[in-house]
N, C-alpha and C. Protein backbone atom coordinates (compact mmCIF):
# COMPACT_ATOMS: atom_id res chain seq x y z
N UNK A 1 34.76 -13.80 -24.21
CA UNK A 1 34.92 -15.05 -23.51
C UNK A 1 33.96 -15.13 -22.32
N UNK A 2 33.50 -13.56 -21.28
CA UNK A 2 33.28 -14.17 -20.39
C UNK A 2 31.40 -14.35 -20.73
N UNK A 3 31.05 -13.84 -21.29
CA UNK A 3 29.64 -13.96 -22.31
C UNK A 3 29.65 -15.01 -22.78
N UNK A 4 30.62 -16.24 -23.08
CA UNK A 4 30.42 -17.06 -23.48
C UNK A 4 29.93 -17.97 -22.41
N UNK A 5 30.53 -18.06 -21.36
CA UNK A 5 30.34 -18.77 -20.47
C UNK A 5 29.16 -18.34 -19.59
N UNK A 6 28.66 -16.89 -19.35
CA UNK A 6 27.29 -16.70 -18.69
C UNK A 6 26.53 -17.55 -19.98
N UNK A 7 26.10 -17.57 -21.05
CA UNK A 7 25.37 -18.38 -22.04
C UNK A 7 25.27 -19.65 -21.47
N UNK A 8 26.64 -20.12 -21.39
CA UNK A 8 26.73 -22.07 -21.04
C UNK A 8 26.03 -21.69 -19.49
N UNK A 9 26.45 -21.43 -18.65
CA UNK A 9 25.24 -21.31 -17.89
C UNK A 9 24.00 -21.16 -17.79
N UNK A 10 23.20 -20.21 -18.39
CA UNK A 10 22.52 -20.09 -18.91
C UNK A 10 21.27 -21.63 -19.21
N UNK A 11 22.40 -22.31 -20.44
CA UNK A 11 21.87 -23.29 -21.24
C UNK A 11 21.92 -24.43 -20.12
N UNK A 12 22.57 -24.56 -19.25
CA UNK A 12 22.29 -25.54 -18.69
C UNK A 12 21.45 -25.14 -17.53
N UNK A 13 21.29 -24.56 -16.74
CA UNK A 13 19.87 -23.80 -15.88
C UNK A 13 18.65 -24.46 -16.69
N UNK A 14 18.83 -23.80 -17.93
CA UNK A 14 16.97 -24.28 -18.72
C UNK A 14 17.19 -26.20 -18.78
N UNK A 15 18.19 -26.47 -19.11
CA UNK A 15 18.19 -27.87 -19.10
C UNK A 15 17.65 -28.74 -18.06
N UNK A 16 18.23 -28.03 -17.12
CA UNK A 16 18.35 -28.94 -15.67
C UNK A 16 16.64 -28.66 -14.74
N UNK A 17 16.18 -27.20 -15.53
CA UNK A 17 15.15 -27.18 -14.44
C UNK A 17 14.19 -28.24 -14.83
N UNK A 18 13.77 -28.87 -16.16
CA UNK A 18 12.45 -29.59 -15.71
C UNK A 18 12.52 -30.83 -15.03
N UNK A 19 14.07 -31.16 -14.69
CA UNK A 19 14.11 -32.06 -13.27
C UNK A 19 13.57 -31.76 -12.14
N UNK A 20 14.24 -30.17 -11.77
CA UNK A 20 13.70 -29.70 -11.18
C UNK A 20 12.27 -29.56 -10.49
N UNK A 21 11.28 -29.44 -11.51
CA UNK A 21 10.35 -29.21 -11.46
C UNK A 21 9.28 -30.87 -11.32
N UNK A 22 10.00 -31.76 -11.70
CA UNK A 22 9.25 -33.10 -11.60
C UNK A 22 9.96 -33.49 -10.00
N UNK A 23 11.17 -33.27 -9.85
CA UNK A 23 11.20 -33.63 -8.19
C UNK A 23 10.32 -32.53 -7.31
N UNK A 24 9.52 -31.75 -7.53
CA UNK A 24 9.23 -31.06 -6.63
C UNK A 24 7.52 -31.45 -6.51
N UNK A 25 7.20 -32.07 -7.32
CA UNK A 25 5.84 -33.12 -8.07
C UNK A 25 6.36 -34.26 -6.94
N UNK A 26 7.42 -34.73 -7.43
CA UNK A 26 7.46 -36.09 -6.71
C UNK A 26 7.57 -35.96 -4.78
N UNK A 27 8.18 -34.48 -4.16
CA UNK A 27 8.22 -34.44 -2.87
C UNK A 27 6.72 -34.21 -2.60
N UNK A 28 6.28 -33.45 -3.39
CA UNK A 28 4.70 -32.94 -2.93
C UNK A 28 3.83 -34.08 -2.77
N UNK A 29 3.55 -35.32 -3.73
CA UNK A 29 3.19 -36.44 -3.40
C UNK A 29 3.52 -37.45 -2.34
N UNK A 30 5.05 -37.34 -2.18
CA UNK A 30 5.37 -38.34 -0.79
C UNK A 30 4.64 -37.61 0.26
N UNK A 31 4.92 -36.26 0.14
CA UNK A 31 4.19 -35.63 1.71
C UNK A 31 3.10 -36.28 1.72
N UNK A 32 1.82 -35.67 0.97
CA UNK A 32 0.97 -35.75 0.56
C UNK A 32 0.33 -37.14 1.21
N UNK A 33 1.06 -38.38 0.92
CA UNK A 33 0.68 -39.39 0.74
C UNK A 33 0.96 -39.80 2.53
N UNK A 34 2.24 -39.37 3.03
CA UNK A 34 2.97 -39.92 4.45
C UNK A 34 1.75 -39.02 5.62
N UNK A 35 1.55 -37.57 5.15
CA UNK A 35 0.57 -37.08 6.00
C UNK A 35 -0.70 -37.71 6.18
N UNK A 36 -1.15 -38.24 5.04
CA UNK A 36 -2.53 -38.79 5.12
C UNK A 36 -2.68 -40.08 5.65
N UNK A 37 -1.53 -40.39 6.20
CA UNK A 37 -1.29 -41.50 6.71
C UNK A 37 -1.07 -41.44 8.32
N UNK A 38 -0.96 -40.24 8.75
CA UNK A 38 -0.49 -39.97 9.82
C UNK A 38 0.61 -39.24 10.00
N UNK A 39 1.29 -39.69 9.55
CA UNK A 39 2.75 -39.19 10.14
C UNK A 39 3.21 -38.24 9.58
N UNK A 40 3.48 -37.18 10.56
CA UNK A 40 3.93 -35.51 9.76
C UNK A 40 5.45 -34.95 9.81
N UNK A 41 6.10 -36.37 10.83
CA UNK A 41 7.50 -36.45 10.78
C UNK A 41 8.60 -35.69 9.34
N UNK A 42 7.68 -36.41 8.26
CA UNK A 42 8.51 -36.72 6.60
C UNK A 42 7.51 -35.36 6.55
N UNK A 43 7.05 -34.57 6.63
CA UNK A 43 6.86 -33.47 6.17
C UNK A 43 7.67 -31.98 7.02
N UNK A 44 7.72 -32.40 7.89
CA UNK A 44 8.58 -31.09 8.78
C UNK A 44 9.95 -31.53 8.43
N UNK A 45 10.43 -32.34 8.14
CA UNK A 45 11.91 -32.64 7.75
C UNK A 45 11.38 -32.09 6.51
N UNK A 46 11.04 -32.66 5.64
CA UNK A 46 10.96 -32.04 4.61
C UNK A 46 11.00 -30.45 4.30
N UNK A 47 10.73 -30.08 5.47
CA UNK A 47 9.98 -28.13 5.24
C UNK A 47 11.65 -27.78 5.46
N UNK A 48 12.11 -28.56 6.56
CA UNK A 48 13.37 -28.06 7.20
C UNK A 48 15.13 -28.55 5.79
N UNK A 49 14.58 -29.25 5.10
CA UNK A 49 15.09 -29.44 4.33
C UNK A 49 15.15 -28.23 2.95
N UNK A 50 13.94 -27.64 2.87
CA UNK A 50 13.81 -26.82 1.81
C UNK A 50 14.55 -25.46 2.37
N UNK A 51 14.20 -25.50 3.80
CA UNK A 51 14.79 -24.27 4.00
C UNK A 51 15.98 -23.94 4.09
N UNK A 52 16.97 -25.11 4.35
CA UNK A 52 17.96 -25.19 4.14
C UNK A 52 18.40 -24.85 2.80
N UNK A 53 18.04 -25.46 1.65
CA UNK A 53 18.21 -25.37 0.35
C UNK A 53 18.14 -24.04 -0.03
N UNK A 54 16.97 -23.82 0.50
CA UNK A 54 16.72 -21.78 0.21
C UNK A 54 17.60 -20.90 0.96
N UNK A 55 18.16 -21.38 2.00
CA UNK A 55 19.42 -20.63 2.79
C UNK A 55 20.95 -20.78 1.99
N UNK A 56 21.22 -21.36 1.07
CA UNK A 56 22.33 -21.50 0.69
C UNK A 56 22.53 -20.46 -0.07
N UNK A 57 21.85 -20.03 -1.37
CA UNK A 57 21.73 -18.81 -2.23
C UNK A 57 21.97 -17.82 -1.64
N UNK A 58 20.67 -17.47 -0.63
CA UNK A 58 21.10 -15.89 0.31
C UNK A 58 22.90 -15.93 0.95
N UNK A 59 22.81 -17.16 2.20
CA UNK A 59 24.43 -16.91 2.02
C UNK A 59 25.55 -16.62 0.92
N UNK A 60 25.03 -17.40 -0.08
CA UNK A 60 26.43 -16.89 -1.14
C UNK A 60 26.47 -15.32 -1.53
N UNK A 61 25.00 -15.09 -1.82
CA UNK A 61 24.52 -13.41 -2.20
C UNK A 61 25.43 -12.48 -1.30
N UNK A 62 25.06 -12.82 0.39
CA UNK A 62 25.41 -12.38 1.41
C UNK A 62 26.90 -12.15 1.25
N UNK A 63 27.62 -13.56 1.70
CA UNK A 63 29.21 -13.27 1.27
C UNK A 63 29.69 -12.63 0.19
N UNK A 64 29.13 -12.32 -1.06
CA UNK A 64 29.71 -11.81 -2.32
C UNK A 64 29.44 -10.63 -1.67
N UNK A 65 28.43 -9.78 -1.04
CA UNK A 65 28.40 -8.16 -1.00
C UNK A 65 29.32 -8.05 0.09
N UNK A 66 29.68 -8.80 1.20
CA UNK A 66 30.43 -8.68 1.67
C UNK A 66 31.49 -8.14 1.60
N UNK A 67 32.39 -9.11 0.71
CA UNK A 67 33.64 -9.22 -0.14
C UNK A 67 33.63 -7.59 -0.73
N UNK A 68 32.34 -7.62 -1.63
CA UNK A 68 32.45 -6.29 -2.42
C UNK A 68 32.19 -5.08 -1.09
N UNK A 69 32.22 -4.97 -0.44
CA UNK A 69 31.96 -4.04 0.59
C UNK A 69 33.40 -3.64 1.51
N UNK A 70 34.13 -5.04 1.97
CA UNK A 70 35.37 -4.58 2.41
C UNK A 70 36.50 -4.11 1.20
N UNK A 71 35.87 -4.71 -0.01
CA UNK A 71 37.22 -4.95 -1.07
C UNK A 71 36.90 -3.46 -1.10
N UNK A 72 36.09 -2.67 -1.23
CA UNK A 72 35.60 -1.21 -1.94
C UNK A 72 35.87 -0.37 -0.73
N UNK A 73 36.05 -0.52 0.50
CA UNK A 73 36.04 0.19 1.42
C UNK A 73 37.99 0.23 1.37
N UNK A 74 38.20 -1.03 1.71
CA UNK A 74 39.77 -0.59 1.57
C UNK A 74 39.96 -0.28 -0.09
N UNK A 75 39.65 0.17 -1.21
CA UNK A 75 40.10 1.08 -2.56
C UNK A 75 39.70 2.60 -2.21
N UNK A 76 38.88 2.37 -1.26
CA UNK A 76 38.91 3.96 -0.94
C UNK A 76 39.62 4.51 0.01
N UNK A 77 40.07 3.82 1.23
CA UNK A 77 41.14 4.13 1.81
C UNK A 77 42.82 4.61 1.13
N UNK A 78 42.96 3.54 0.14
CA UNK A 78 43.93 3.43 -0.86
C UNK A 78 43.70 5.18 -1.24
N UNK A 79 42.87 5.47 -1.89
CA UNK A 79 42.38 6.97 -2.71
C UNK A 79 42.40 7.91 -1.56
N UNK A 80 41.90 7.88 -0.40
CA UNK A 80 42.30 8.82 0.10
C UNK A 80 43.35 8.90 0.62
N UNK A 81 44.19 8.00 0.32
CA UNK A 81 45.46 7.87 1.41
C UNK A 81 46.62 8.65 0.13
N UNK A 82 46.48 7.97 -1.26
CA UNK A 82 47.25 8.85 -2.13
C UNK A 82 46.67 10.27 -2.68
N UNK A 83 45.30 10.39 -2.45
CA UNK A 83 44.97 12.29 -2.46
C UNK A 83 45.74 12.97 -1.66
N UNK A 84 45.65 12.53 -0.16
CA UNK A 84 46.69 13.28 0.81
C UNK A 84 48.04 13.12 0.34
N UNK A 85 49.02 12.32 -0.04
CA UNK A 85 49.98 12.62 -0.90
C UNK A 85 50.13 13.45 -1.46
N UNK A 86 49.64 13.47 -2.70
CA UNK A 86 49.37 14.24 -3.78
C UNK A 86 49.14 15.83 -3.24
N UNK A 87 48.27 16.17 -2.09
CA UNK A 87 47.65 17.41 -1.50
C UNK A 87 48.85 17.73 -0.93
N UNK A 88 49.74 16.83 0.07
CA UNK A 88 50.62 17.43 0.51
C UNK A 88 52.16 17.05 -0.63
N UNK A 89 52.00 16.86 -1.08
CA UNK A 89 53.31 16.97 -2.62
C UNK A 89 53.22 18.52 -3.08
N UNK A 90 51.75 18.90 -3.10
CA UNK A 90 51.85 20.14 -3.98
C UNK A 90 51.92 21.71 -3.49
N UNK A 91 51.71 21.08 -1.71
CA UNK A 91 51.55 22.56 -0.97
C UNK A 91 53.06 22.62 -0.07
């Protein structure tokens, strides 16, 4: 099941990028066109816009190791907390 669903992901990623890829044609031309005109306003928003976009991924990355970092730190507390049990059960 869960292979099924990395796939449907998957299939829609390849779908969706050559939108992708024609809006990024179409921002490069507005710049393109607003700079040569003067105004560099619509291009630094623009920069500040992408970077935003590119900051969202790392945060999620970020929070997931997170998660996996406290979740794994307290399973090992858990383990050493029932070894000492166990160590003192048997002596």
């Amino acid at each position: 099941m869960r292979t099924w669903k990395v796939w449907l992901v998957i299939v829609i990623l390849l779908a969706v990028s050559p939108e992708l890829m024609a809006q990024c044609a179409m921002c490069r031309g507005t710049v393109e066109s607003t700079v040569s005109n003067g105004r560099s306003v619509v291009a630094s928003n623009l920069n500040l816009g992408i970077v935003y976009l590119l900051m969202i991924p790392y945060l999620i990355v970020v929070s997931i190791a997170y998660l996996w970092y406290r979740n794994s730190k307290r399973e090992y507390g858990r383990r050493l907390e029932i070894a000492g049990r166990v160590k003192r059960a048997m002596s």
